[in-house]
Protein backbone atom coordinates (compact mmCIF):
# COMPACT_ATOMS: atom_id res chain seq x y z
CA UNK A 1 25.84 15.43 -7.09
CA UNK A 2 22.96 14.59 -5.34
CA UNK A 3 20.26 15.56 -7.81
CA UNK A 4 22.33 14.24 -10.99
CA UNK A 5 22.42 10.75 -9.11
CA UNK A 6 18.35 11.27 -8.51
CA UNK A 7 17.86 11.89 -11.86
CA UNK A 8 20.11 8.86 -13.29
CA UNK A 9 18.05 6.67 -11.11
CA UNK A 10 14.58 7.82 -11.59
CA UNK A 11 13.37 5.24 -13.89
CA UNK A 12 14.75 2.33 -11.53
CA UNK A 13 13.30 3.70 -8.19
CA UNK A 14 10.10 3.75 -10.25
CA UNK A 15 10.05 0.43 -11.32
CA UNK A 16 11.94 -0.76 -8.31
CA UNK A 17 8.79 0.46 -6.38
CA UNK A 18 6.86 -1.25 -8.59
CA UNK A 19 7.96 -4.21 -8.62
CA UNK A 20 7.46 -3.79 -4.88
CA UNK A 21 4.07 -3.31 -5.82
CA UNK A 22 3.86 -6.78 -6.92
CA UNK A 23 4.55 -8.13 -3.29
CA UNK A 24 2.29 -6.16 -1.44
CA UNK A 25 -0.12 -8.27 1.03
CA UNK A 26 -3.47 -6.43 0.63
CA UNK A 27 -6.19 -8.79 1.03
CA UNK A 28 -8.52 -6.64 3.33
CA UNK A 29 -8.26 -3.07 1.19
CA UNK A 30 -6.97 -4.32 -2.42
CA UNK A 31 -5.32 -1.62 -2.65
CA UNK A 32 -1.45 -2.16 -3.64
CA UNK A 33 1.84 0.01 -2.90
CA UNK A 34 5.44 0.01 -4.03
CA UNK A 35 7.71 2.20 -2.17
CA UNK A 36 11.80 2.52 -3.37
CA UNK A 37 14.14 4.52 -1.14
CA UNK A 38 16.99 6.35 -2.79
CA UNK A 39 20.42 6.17 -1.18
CA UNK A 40 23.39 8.78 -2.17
CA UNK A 41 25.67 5.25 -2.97
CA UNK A 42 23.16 4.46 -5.86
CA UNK A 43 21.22 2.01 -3.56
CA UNK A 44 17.63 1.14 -3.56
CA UNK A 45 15.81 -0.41 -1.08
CA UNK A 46 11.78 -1.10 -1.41
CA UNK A 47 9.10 -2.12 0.44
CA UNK A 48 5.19 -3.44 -0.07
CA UNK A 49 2.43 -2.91 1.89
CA UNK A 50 1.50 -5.72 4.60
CA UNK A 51 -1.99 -5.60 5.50
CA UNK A 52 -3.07 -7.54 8.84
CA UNK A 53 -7.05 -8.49 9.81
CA UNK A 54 -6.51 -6.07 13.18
CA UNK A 55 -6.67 -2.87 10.61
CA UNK A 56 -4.11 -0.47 12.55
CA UNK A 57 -1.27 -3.63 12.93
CA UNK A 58 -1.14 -2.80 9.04
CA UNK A 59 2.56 -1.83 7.53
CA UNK A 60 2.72 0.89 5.01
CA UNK A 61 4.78 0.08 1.79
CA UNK A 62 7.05 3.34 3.10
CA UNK A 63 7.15 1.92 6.78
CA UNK A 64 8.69 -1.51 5.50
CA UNK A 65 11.24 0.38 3.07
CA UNK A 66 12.47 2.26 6.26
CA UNK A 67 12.67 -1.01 8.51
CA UNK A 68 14.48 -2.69 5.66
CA UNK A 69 16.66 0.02 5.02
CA UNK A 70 17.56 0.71 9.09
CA UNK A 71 18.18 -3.33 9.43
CA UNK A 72 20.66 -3.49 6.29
CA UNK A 73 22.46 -0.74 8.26
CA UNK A 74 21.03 2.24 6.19
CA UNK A 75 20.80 5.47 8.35
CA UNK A 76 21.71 8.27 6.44
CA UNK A 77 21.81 9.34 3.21
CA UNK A 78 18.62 9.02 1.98
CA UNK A 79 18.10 11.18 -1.17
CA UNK A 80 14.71 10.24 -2.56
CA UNK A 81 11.32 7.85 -2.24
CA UNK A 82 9.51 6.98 -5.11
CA UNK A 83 5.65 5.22 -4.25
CA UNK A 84 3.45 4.16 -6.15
CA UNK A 85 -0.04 2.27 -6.13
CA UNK A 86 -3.30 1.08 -6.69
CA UNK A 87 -6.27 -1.27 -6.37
CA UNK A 88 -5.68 -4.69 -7.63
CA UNK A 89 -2.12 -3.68 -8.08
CA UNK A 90 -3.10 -1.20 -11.00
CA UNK A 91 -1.36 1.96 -10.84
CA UNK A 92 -3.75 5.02 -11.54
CA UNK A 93 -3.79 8.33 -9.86
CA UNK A 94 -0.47 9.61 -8.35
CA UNK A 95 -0.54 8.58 -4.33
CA UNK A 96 1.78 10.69 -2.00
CA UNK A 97 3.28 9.01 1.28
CA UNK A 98 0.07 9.01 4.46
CA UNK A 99 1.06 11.36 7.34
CA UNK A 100 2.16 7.76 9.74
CA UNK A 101 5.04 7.47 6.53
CA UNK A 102 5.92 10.92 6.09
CA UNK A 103 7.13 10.96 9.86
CA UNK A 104 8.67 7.51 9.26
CA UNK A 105 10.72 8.39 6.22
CA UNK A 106 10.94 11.91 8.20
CA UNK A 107 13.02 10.05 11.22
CA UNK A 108 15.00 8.51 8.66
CA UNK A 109 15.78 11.43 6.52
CA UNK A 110 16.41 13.41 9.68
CA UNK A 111 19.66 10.60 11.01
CA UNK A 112 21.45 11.59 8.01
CA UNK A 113 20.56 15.60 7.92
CA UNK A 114 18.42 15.09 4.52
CA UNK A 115 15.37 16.41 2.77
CA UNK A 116 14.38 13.49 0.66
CA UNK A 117 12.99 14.37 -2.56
CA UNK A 118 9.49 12.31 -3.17
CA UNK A 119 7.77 10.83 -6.60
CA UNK A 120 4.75 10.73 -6.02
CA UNK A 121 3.78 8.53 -8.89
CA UNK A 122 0.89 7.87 -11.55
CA UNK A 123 -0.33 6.15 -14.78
CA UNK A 124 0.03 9.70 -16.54
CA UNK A 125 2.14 11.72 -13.85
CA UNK A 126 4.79 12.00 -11.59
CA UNK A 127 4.21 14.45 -8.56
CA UNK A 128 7.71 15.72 -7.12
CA UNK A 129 8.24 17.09 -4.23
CA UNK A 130 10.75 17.38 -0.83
CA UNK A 131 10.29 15.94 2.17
CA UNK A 132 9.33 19.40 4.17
CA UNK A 133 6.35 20.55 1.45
CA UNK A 134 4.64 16.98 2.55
CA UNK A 135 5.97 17.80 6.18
CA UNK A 136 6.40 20.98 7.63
CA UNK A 137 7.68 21.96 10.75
CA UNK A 138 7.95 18.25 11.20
CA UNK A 139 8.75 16.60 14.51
CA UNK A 140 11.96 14.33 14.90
CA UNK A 141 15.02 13.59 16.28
CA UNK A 142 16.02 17.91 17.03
CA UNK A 143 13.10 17.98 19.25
CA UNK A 144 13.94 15.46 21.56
CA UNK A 145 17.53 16.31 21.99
CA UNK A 146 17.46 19.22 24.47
CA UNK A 147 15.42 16.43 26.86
CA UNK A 148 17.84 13.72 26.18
CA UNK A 149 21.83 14.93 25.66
CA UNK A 150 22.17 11.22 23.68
CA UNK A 151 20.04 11.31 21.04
């Protein structure tokens, strides 16, 4: 069920991200992302990159999808992320999620005992792949819970 729903909503997490894009706040890089999150009741949720003069306070497009998707009360279920980018906004090679996101969406993915699949997209190509080729062995909520019994 899972995959068939993926695949009906491709095209809209695509240009749900974006039109994400569109938003993003990048005056320091130029460089634009869209990111759409993919929820197993047909929802999307996006997010833009936010871009702040103190370099690290920056918020991936990925990062802000997650925040908006925990504060609407979306912790599990999580089937797929589609990002997307570029400079000016201009979408050219296929960007994949940065290692700060993939442990974001990760923590996410990991509250509602899913492997997200990810679209990785381009101008001329969509990259595909889950959640654990971009992140092995990842860390997350598992490792924590033999220190604390309420996690």
């Amino acid at each position: 069920m899972s995959d068939a729903l993926i695949a009906e909503k491709r095209e809209d997490m695509i240009a749900a991200a974006r039109a994400a894009m569109d938003t993003a706040y990048a005056p320091y890089s130029g460089f634009h992302v869209g990111a759409a999150l993919l929820f197993d009741d047909g929802a999307i949720v996006t997010g833009a990159n936010f871009e702040n003069a103190s370099y690290g306070l920056s918020l991936c497009a990925e990062t802000v999808a997650c925040a908006s998707a925990s504060h609407s009360g979306r912790r599990t279920g999580l089937l797929a992320v589609a990002v997307l980018g570029g400079m000016g906004g201009a979408v050219e090679a296929a960007i994949s999620p940065c290692g700060r996101c993939r442990q974001v969406v990760n923590e996410l993915a990991a509250l509602g005992g899913t492997d997200p699949l990810v679209l990785c997209v381009g101008a001329d190509e969509i990259v595909e792949m889950r959640l654990s080729v971009l992140l092995p062995n990842a860390f997350g909520p598992k490792d924590l819970s033999s220190l604390r019994p309420n996690v």
